[in-house]
Every structure is written in C-alpha cells, then in structure tokens.
C-alpha atoms as a PDB file:
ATOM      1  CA  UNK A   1      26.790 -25.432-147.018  1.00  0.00           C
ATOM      2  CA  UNK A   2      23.961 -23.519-145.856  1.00  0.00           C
ATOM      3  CA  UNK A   3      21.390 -25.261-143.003  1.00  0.00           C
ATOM      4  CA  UNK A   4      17.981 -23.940-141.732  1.00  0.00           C
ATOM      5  CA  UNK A   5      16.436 -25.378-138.594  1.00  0.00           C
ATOM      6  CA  UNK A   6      13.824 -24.494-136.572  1.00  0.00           C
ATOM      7  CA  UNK A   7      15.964 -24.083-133.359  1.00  0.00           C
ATOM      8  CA  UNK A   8      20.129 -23.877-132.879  1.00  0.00           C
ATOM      9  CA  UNK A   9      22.069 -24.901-130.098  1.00  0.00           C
ATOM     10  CA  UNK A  10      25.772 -23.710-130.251  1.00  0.00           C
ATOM     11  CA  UNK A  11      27.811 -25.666-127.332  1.00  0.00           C
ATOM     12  CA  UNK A  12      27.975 -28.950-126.873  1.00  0.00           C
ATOM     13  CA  UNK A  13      28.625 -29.148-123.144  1.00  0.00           C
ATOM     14  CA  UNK A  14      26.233 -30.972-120.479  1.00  0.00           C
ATOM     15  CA  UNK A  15      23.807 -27.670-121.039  1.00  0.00           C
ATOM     16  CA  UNK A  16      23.370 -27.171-124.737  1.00  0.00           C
ATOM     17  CA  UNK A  17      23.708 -31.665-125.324  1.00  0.00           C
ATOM     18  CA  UNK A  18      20.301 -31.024-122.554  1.00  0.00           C
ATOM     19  CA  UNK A  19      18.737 -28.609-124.166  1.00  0.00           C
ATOM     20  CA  UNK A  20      19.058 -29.823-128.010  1.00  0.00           C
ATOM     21  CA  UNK A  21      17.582 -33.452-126.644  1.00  0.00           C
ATOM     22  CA  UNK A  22      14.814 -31.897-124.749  1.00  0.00           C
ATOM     23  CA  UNK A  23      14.101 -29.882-127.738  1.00  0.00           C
ATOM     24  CA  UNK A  24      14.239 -32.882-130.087  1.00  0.00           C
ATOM     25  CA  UNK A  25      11.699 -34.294-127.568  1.00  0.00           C
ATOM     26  CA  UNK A  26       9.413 -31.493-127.967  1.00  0.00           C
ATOM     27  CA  UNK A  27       9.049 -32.705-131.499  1.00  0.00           C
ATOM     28  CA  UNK A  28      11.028 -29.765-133.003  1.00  0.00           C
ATOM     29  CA  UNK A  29      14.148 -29.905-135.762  1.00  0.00           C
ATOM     30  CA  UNK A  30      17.445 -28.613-133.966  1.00  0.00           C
ATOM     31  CA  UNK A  31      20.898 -28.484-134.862  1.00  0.00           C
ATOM     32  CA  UNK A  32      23.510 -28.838-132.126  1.00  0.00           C
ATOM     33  CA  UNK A  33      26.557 -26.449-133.426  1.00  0.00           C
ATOM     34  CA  UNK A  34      29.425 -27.342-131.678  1.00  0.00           C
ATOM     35  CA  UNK A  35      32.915 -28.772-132.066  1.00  0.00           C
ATOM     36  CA  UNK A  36      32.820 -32.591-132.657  1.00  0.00           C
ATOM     37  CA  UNK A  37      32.831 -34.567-129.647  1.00  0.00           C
ATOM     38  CA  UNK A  38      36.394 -36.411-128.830  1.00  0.00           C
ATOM     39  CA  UNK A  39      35.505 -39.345-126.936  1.00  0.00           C
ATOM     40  CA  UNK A  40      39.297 -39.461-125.703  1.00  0.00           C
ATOM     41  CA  UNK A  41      39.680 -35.466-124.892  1.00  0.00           C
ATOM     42  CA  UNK A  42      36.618 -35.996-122.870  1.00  0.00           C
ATOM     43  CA  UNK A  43      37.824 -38.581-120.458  1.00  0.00           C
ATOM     44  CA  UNK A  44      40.586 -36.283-119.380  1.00  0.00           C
ATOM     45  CA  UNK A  45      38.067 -33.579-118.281  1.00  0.00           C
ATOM     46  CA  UNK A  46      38.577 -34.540-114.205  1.00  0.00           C
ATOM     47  CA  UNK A  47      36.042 -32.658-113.334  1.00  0.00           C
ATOM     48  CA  UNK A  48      32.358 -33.134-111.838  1.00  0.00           C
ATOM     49  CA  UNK A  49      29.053 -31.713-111.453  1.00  0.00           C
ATOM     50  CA  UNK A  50      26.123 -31.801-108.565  1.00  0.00           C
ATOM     51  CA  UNK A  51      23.086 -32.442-110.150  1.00  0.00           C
ATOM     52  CA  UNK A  52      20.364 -31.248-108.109  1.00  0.00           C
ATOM     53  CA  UNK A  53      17.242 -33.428-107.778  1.00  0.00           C
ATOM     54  CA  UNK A  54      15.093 -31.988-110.829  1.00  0.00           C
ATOM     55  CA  UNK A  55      18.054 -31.843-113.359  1.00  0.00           C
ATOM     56  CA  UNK A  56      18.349 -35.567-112.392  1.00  0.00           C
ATOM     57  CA  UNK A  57      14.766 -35.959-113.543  1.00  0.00           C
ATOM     58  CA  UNK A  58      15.364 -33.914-116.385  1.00  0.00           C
ATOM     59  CA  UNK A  59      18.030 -36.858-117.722  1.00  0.00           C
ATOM     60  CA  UNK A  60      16.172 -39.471-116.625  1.00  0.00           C
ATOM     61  CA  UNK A  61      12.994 -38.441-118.707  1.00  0.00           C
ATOM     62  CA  UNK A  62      15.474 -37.334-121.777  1.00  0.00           C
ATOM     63  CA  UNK A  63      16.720 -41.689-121.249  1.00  0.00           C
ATOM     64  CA  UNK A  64      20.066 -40.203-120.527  1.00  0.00           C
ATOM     65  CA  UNK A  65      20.004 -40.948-116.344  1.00  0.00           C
ATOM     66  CA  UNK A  66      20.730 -44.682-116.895  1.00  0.00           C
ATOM     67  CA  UNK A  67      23.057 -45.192-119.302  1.00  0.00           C
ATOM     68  CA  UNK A  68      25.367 -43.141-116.607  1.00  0.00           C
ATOM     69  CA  UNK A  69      23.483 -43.264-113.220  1.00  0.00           C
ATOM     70  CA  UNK A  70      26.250 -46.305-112.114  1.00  0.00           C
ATOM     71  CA  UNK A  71      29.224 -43.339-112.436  1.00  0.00           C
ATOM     72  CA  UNK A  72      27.242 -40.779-109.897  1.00  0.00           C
ATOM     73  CA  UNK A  73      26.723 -40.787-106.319  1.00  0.00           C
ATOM     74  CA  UNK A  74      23.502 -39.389-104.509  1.00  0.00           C
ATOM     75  CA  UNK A  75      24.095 -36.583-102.216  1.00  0.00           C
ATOM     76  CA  UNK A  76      22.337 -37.566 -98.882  1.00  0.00           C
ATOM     77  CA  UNK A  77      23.900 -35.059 -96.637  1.00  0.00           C
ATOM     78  CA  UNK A  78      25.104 -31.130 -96.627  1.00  0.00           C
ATOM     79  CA  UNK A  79      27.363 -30.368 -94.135  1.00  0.00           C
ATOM     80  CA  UNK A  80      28.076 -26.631 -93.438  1.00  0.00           C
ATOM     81  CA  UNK A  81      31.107 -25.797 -91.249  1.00  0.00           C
ATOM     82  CA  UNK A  82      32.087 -22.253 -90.338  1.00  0.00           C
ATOM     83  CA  UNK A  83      35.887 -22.520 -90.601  1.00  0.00           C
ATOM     84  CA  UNK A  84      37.093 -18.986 -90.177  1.00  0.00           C
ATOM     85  CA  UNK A  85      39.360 -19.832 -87.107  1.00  0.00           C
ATOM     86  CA  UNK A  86      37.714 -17.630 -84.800  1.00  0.00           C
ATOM     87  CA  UNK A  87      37.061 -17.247 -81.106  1.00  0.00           C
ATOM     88  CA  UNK A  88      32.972 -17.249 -81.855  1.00  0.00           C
ATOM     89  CA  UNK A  89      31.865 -19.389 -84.507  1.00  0.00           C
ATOM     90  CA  UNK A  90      28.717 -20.722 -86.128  1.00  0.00           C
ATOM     91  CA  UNK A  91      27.588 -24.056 -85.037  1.00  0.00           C
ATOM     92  CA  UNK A  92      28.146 -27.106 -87.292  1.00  0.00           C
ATOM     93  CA  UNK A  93      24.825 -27.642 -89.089  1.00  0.00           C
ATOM     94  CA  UNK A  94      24.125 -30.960 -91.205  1.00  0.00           C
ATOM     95  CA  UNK A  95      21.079 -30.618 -93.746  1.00  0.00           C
ATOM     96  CA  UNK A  96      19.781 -34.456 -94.758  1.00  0.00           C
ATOM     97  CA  UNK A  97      17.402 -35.278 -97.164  1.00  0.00           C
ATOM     98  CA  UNK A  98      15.664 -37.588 -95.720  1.00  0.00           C
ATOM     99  CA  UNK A  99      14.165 -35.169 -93.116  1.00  0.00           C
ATOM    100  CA  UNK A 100      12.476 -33.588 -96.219  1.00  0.00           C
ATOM    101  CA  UNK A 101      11.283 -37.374 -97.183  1.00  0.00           C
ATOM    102  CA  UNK A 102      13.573 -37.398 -99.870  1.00  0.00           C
ATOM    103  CA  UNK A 103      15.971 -40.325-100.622  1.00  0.00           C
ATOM    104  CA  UNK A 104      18.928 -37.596-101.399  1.00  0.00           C
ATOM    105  CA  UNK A 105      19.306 -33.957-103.030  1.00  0.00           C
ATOM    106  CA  UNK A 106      20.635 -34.892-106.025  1.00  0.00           C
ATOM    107  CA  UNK A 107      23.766 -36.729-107.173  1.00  0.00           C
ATOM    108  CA  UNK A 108      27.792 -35.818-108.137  1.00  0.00           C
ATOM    109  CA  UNK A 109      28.979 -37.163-111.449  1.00  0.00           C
ATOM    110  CA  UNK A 110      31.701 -36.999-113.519  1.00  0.00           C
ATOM    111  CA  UNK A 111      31.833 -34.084-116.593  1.00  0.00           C
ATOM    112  CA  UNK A 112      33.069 -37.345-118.654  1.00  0.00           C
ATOM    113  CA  UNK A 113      30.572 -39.571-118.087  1.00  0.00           C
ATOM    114  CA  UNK A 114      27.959 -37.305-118.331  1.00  0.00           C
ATOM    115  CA  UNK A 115      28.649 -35.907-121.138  1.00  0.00           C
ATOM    116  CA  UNK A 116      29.296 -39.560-123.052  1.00  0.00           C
ATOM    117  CA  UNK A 117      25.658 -40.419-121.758  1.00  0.00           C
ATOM    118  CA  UNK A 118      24.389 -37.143-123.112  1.00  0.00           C
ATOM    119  CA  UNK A 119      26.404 -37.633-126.875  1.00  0.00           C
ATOM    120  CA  UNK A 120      25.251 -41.623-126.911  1.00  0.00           C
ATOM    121  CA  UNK A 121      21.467 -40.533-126.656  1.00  0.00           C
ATOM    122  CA  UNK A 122      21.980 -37.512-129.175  1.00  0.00           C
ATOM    123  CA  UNK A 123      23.198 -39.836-131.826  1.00  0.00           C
ATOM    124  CA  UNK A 124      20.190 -41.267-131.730  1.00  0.00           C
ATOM    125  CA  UNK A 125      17.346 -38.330-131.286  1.00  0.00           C
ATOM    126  CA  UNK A 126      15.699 -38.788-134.342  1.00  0.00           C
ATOM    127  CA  UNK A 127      15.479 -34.305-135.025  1.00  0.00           C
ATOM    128  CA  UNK A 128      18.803 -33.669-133.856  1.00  0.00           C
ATOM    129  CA  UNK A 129      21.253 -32.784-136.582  1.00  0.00           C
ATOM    130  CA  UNK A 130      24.964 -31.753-134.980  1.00  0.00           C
ATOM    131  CA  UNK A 131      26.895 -29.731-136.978  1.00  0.00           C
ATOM    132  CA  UNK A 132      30.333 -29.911-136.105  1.00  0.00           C
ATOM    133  CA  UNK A 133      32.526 -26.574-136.577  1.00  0.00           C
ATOM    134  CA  UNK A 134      35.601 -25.465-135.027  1.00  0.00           C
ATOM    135  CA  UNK A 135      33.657 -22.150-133.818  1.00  0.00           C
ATOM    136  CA  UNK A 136      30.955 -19.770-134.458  1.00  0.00           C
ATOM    137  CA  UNK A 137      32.731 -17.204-135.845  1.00  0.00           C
ATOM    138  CA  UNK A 138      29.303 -14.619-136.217  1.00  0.00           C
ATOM    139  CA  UNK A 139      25.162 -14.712-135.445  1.00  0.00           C
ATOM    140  CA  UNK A 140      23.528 -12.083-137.265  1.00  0.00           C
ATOM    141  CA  UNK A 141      20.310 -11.649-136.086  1.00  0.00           C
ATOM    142  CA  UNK A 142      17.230 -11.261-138.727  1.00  0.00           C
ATOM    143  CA  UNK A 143      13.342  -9.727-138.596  1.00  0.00           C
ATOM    144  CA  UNK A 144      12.430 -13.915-138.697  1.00  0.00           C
ATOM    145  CA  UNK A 145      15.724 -16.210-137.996  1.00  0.00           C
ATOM    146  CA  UNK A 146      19.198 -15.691-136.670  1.00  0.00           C
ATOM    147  CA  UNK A 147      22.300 -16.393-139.334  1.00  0.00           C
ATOM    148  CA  UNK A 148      25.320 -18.154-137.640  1.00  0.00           C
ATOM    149  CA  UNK A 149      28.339 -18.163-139.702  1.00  0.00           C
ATOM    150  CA  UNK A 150      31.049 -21.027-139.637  1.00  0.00           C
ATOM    151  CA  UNK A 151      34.715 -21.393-139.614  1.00  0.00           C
ATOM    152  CA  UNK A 152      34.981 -23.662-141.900  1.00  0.00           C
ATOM    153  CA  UNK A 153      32.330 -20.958-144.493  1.00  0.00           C
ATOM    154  CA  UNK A 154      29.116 -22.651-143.730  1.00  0.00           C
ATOM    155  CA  UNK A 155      25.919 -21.116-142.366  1.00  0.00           C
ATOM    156  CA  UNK A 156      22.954 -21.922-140.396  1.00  0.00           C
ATOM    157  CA  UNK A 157      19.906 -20.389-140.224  1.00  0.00           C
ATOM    158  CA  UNK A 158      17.111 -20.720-137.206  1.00  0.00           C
ATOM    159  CA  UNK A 159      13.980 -18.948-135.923  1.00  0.00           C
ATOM    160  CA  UNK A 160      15.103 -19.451-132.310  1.00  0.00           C
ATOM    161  CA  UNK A 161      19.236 -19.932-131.306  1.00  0.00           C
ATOM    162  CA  UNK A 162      20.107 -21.431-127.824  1.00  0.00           C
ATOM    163  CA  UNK A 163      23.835 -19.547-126.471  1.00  0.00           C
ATOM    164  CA  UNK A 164      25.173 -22.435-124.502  1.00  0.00           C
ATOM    165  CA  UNK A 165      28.853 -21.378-125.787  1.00  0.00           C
ATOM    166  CA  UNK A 166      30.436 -20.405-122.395  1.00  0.00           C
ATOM    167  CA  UNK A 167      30.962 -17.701-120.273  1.00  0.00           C
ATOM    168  CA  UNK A 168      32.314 -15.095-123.554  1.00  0.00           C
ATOM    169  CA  UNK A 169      29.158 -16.393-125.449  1.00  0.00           C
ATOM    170  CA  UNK A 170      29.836 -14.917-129.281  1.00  0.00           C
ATOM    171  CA  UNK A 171      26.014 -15.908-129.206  1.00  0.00           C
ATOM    172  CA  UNK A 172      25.366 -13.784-126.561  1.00  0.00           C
ATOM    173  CA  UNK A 173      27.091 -10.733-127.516  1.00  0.00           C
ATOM    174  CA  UNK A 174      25.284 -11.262-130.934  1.00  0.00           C
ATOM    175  CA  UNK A 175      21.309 -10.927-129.276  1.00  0.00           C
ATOM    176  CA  UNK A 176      22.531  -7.881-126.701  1.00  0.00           C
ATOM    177  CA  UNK A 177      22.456  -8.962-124.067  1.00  0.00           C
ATOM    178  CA  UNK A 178      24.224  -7.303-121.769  1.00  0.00           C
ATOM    179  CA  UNK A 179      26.543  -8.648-118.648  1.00  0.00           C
ATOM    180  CA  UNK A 180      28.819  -6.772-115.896  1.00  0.00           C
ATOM    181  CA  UNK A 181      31.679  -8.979-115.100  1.00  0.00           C
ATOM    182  CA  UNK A 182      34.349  -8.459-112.622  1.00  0.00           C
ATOM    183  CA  UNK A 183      36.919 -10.373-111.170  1.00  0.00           C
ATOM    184  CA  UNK A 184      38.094 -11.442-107.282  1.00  0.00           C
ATOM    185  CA  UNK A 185      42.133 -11.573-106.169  1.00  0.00           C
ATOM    186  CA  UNK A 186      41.485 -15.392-105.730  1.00  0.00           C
ATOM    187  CA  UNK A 187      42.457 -18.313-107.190  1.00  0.00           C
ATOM    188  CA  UNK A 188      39.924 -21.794-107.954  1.00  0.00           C
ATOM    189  CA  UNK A 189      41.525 -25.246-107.324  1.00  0.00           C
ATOM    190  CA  UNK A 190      39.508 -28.364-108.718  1.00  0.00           C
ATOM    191  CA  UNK A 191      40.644 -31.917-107.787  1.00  0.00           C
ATOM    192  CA  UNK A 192      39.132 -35.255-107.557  1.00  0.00           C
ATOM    193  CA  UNK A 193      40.910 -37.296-104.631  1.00  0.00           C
ATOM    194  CA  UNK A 194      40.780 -40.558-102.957  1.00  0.00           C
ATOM    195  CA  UNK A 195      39.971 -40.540 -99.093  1.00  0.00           C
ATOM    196  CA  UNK A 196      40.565 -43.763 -96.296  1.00  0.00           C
ATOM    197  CA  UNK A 197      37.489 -42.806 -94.596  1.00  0.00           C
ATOM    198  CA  UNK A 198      33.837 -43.494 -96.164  1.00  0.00           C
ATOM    199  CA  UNK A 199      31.791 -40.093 -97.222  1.00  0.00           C
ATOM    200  CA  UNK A 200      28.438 -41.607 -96.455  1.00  0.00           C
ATOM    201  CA  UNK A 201      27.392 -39.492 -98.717  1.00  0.00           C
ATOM    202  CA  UNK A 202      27.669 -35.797 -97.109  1.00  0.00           C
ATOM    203  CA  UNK A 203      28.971 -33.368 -98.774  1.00  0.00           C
ATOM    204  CA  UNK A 204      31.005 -30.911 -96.585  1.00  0.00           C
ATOM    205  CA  UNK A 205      31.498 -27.125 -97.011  1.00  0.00           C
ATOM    206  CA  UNK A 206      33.857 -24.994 -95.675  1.00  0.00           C
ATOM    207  CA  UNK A 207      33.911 -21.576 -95.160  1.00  0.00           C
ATOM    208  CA  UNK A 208      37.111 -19.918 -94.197  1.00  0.00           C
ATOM    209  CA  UNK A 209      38.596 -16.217 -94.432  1.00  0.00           C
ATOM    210  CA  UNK A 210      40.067 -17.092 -97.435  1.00  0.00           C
ATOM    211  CA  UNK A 211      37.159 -18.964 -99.348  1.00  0.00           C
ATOM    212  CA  UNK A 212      34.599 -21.805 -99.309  1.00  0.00           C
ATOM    213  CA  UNK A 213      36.106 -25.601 -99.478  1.00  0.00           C
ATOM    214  CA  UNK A 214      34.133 -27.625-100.690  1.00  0.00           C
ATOM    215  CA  UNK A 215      34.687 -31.726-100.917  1.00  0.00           C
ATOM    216  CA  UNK A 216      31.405 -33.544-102.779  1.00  0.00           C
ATOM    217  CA  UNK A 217      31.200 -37.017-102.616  1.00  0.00           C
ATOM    218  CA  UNK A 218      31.921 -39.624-105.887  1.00  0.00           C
ATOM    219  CA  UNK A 219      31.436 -43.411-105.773  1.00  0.00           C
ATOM    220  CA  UNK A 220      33.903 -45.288-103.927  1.00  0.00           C
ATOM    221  CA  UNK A 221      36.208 -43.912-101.385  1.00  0.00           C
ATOM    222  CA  UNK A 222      36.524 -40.594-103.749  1.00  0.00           C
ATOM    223  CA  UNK A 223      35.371 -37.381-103.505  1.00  0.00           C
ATOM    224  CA  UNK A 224      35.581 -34.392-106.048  1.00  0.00           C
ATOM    225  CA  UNK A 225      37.255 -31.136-104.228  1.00  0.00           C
ATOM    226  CA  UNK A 226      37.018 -27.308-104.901  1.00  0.00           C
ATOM    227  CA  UNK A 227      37.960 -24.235-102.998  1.00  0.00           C
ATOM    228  CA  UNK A 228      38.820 -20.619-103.776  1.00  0.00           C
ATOM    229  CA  UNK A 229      41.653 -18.994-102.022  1.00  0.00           C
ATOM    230  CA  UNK A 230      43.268 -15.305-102.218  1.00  0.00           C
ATOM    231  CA  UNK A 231      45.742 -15.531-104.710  1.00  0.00           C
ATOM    232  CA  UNK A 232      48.682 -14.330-102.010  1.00  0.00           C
ATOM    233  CA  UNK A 233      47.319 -16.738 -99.768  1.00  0.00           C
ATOM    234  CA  UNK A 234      48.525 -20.433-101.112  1.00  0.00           C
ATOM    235  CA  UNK A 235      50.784 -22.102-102.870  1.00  0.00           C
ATOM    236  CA  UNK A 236      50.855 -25.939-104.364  1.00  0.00           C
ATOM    237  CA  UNK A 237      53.752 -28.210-104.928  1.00  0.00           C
ATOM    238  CA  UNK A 238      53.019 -31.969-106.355  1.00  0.00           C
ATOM    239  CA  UNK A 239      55.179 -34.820-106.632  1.00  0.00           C
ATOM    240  CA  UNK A 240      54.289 -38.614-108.430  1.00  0.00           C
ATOM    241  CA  UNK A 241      54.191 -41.211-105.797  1.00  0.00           C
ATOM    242  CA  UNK A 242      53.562 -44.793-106.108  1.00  0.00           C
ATOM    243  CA  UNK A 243      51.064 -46.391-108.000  1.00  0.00           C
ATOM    244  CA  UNK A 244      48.686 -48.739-106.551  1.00  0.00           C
ATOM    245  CA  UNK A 245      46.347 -51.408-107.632  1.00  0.00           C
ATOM    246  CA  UNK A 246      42.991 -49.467-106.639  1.00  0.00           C
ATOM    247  CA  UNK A 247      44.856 -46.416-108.909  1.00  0.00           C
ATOM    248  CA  UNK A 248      45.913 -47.224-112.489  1.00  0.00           C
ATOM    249  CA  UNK A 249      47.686 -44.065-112.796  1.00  0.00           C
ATOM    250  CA  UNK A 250      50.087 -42.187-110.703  1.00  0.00           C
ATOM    251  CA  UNK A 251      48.605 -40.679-107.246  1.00  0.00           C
ATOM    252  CA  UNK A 252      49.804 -37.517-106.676  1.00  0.00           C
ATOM    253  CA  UNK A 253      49.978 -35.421-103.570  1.00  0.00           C
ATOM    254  CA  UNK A 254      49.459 -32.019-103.701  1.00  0.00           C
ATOM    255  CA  UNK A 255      51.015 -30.370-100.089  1.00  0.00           C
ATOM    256  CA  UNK A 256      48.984 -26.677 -99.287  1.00  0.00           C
ATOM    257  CA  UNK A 257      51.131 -23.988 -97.156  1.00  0.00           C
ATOM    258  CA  UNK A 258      50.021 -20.726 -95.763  1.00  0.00           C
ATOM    259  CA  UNK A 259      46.298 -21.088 -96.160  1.00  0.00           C
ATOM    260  CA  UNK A 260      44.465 -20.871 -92.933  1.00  0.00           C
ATOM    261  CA  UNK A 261      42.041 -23.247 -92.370  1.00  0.00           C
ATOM    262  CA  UNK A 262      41.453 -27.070 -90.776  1.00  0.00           C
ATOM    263  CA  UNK A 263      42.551 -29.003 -94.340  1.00  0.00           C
ATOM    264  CA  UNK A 264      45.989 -28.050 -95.045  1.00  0.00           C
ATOM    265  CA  UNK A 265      47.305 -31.698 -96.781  1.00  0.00           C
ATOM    266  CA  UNK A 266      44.989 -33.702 -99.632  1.00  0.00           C
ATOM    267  CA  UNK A 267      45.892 -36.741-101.944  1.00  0.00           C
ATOM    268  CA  UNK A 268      44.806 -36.188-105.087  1.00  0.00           C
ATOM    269  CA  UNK A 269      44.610 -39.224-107.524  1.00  0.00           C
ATOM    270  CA  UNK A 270      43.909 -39.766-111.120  1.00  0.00           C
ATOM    271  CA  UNK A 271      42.143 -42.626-111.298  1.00  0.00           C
ATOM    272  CA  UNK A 272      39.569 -43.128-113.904  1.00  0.00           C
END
C-alpha cells in the first residue's frame, strides 16, 4: 500500500517518537516508520538516558514528562574526579545546580519507561499515523518528496523525511550526507546497579588512563553505570547470587581485574 504524508519519521526510538509528536503538534500529518513497538522487548532495554534540562521541557510540553516523571531522578550535582593515578592531579570539582538557581540539570531515566511514555502519547496524537515495517529497505529522493520503500512492498511518500534510524542511517546514506567514522581499541560497559550508600543526586565522573567512568544517579538506592576501557585492559566475570526482597530478579556481581583506577568491584542488579 502506498502512503503520502507531509513529513516521515523512520525510527521509533526516544528521538524520532520526539520528533513525530512535536511535529504532530505543529499541526502537520506525519507518519512514524518504524518497527512496531513490543511493550515486553522494551522492558528488557536496561539502559538509561540524562535528559538535560530543555529536553525535559521538551516532554513536558509534548504531555509526555508526567506520565513517566515518577521513573526519573533529577540530577542536582556533577562531580568531576581526575582519576588517572598520578603523582599531580586535578582537584575534585563538584558543579550544583542550584548555584545557577536551578532546582537540578536535568534528570536520568530509564530507555523503557521513556520510551512507553513516548508510545502511550503517540497513540493518541491525533496526525500521527505509525507505520510499522520490519525496515526501510530504500529512500529515493524526488524534485518534491522522498519515496521510502518497505519490506514488507509498501511505500511512503513525504515532502520532508526525518533519519532517526541509528548510527548506519539507510535514511541518511539516501540524502548524502556524508560522515567519517572511525573506531577506538576500547570497549563500552553499560550497567544499572544498586548501591548501600544514598547518591543525593550527584552524578560522578571519572576520568582515568583508560577511560571516563561514569555512575548517574536513578531513583532509589540505584544508579545507572558506564565506562570505556582499552580493550587489553579489563576483563569481566559474573556469577548469580541470591535474590532479595528489594530485587525480584537475580543480583549479579560483576568482579573487574586489571583496570587501573579507584572502582575495581560493582554489584550490578536487575531489578525492574
């Protein structure tokens, strides 16, 4: 079946669901082409995003802020620590909001729950049409519209086309426009992990010789980590311990060798 909309969105992650529901608000027809959301697939996705202060505004004037605000926690505090393990290093230096009058910088929320607060207002935007497809599979672009062919044999047709498909946009590639890309001998780890200690709401970076740590804090006694390590530099070994009442699945704990730096032992949980 062949569709034409004034504007296309292909993705459906937390930046093309924003985009197609700030177009719908602008009064315009859009079509959101993206795989069909799986409520259940979704909740697996562990990991978390810092909204900064004017993307919080952006959801709360699209009505998505509240239907998910209760799963985020504001970020009140940056900490910056120069971990290198040197002789001279930089002082500690903790940025707060509230010197800048502000109540926080922004907030840390699950992918998950964002992205069911983004797909709950969506079904409801009165010019959004989603258009679920398995992929994109070409965009063609025209003198007046830009043709995006289906998997599945369908078509849609749009004067403008939003490329919020990921980092080897098909989209993209499609308009030329052009990227250099190379890569790093490191390696990302992404965890979300329960601490004994309150955050208070800092987040704390880390910069060692072999990458930035990074732990951003969640509601609760939680915290959502990341760092990026040289990929001869680390290795991980996890094991199931017991489970708990405040965890209804399985903690695990994840044991770090041979990475320089002050954290060398986490907990890691599960917990939804």
């Amino acid at each position: 079946m062949a569709h034409t909309v004034q504007v296309a969105v292909v993705g459906a992650g937390p930046a093309g669901l924003a985009t197609a529901l700030a177009v719908d608000a602008l009064g315009c027809e859009v079509a959101l082409v993206a795989p069909a959301y799986d409520p259940a697939r979704a909740a697996k996705d562990m990991r978390t995003t810092a909204l900064l202060s004017l993307s919080v505004i952006l959801l709360e004037n699209l009505g998505v802020w509240r239907l998910c605000k209760q799963a985020a926690e504001p970020l009140t505090c940056i900490r910056i620590v120069d971990d290198r393990v040197d002789l001279l290093r930089a002082p500690e230096v903790l940025f707060q909001a509230a010197e800048l009058g502000l109540a926080d910088f922004g907030a840390n929320i699950p992918n998950a729950a964002l992205v069911a607060a983004l797909n709950t207002v969506a079904g409801s935007a009165p010019r959004l049409m989603h258009l679920p497809t398995s992929a994109v599979v070409r965009a063609t672009p025209g003198d007046t519209s830009v043709r995006l062919e289906l998997a599945e044999g369908g078509s849609v047709d749009a004067a403008l086309v939003v490329a919020a498909d990921g980092r080897g946009s098909l989209v993209r590639t499609a308009a030329g426009i052009g990227v250099r890309s190379w890569s790093y001998p490191q390696s990302a780890v992404a965890a979300v992990f329960r601490h004994s200690r309150p955050h208070s709401g800092i987040t704390i970076e880390l910069h060692r010789r072999t990458g930035p740590l990074t732990t951003v804090p969640l509601p609760g006694e939680m915290s959502s980590y990341v760092t990026k390590v040289s990929d001869s530099g680390i290795s991980f070994s996890a094991a199931p311990a017991r489970r708990s009442r405040s965890s209804p699945r399985a903690t695990i704990v994840s044991t770090c060798t041979r990475a320089p730096g002050s954290i060398v032992r986490i907990g890691l949980s599960d917990a939804s």
